[in-house]
Protein backbone atom coordinates (compact mmCIF):
# COMPACT_ATOMS: atom_id res chain seq x y z
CA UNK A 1 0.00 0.00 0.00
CA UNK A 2 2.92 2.47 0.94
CA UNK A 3 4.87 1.10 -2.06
CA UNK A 4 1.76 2.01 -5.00
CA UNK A 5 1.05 5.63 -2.65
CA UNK A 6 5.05 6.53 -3.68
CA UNK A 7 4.55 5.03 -6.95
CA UNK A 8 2.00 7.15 -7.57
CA UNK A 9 3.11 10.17 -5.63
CA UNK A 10 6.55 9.95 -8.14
CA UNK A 11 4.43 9.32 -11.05
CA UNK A 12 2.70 13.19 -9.99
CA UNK A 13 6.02 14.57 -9.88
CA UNK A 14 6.91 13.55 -13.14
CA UNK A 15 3.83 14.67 -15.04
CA UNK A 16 4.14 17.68 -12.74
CA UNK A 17 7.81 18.23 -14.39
CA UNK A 18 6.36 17.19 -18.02
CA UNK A 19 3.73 19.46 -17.44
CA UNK A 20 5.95 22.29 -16.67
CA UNK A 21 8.41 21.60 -19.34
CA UNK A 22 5.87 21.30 -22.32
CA UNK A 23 3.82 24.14 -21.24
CA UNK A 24 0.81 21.86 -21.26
CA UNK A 25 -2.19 22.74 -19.20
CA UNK A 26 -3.62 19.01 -18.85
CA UNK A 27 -4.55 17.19 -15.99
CA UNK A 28 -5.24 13.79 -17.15
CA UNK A 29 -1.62 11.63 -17.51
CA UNK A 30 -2.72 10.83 -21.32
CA UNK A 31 -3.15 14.41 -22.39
CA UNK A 32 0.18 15.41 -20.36
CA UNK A 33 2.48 12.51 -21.95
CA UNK A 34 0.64 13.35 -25.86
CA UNK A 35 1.13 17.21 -25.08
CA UNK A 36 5.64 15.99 -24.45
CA UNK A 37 5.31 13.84 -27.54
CA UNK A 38 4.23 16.86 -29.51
CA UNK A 39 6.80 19.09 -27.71
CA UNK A 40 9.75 16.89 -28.84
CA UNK A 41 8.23 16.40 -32.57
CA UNK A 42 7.97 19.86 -32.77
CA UNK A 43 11.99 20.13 -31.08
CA UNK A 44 12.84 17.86 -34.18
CA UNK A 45 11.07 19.99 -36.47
CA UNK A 46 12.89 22.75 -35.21
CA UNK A 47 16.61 21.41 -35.23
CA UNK A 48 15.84 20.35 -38.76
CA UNK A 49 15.24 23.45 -39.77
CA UNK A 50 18.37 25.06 -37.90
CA UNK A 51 20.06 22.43 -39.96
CA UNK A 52 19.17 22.91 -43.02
CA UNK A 53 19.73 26.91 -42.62
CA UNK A 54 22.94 25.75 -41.42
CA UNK A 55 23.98 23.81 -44.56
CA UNK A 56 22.05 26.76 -46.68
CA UNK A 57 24.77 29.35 -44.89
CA UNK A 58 28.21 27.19 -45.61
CA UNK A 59 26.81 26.87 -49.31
CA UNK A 60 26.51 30.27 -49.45
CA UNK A 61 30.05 31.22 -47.70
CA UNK A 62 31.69 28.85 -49.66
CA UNK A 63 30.13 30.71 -53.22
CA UNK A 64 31.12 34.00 -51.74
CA UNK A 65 34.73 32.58 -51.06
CA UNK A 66 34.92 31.39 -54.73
CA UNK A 67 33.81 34.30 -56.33
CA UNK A 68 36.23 36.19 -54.50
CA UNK A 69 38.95 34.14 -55.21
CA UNK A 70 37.81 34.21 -59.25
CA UNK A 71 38.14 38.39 -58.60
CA UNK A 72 41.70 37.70 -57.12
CA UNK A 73 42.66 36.13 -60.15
CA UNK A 74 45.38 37.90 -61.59
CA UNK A 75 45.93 37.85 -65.60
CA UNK A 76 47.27 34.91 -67.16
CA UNK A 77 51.02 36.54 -67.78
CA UNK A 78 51.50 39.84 -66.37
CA UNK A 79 55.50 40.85 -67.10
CA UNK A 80 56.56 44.50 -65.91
CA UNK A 81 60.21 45.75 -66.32
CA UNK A 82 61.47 48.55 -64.62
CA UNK A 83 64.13 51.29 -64.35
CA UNK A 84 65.83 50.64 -60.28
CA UNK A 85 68.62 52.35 -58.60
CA UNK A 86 70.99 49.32 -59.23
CA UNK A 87 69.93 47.98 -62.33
CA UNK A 88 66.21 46.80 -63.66
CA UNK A 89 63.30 45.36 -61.39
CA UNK A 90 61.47 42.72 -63.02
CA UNK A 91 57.94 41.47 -61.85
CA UNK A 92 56.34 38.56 -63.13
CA UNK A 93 53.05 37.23 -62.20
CA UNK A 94 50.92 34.36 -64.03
CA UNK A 95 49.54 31.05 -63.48
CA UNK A 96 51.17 27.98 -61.61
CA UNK A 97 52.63 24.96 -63.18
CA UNK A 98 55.38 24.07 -65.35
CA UNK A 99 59.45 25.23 -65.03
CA UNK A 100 58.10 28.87 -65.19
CA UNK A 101 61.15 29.93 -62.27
CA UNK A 102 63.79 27.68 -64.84
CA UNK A 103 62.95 29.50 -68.07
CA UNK A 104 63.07 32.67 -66.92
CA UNK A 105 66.33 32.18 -65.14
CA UNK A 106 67.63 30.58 -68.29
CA UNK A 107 66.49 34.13 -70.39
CA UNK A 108 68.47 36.31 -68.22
CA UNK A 109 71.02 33.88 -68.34
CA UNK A 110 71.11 33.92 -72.14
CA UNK A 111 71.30 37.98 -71.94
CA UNK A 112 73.49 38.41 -69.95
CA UNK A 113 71.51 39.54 -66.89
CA UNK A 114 73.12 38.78 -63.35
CA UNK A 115 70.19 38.83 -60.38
CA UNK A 116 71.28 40.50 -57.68
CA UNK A 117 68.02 39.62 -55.42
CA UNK A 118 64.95 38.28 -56.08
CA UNK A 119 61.40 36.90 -54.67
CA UNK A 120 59.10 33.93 -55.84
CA UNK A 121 56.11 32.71 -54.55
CA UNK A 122 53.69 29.67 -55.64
CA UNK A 123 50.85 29.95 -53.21
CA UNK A 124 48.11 30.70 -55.59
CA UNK A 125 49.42 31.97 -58.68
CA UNK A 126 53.70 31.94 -59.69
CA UNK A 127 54.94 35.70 -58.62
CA UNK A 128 58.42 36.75 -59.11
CA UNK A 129 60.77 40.27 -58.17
CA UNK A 130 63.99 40.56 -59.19
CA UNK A 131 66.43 42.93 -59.71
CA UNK A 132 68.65 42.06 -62.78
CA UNK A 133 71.90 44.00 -63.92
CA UNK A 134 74.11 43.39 -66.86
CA UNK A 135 76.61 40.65 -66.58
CA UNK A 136 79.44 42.67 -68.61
CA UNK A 137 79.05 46.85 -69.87
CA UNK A 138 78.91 45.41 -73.07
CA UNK A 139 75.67 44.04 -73.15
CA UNK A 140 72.81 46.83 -72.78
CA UNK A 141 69.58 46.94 -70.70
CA UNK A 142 66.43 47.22 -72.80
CA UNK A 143 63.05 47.08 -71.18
CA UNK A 144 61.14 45.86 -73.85
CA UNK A 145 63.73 43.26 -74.83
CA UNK A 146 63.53 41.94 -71.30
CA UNK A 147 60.13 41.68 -71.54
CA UNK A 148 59.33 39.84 -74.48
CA UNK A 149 62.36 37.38 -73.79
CA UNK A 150 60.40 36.64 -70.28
CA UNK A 151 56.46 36.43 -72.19
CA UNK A 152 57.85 34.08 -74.55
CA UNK A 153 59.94 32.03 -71.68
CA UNK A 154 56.37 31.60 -69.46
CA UNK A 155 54.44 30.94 -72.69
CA UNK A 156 56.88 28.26 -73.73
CA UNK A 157 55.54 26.06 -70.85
């Protein structure tokens, strides 16, 4: 007799904490446990909708972060030759892949261009700075010729 009165004493607690938690304004133990059933369906609902906004959001972050990198993009060949204080600063940008850093170096080399410091990178795209000077007086500096030597060494790969 004391056993079913704690039984059923526990049982009022929890229906009293289902109650509570589902906002349910039942009495009857039926209504209270169908009115939790509907509060967790609905909970599911819910988190499957936070979900799919969820996978909604990375698709869009991840078009945003490829557009962005297609307006990064530099030009396919971009060659720039410059007057410097010790001799001529060349900058080459284009696209990755091939011996790109070997043919240029073998250009200079065939003009008679010494480097006296340079910069490459590969991350994204091949980028190189160099400052070139003449390997003997003899053999003169021309921008343009410089240049075109260095188009036609990245477009030979």
């Amino acid at each position: 007799m004391v056993a079913r009165l704690q039984r059923r004493a526990a049982m009022g607690r929890r229906l009293h904490v289902l109650r509570t938690l589902t906002c349910s304004k039942s009495v009857q133990r039926k209504s209270v446990i169908m009115d939790a059933l509907l509060y967790i369906y609905k909970l599911k609902l819910k988190l499957e909708a936070i979900k799919r906004e969820l996978a909604n959001l990375v698709a869009i972050k991840r078009e945003y972060y490829l557009s962005l990198m297609k307006q990064l993009q530099l030009p396919k060949k971009e060659v720039k030759v410059e007057k410097a204080e010790q001799g001529l600063l060349v900058r080459v940008t284009c696209e990755k892949g091939g011996d790109k850093l070997v043919s240029i170096l073998e250009v200079f080399e065939e003009m008679g261009l010494v480097i006296l410091n340079a910069r490459v990178s590969s991350n994204l795209f091949f980028a190189m700075e160099a400052i070139v000077v003449a390997d003997q007086e003899q053999h003169a500096l021309h921008v343009k010729s410089i240049t075109q030597a260095v188009i036609k060494a990245i477009e030979r790969q």
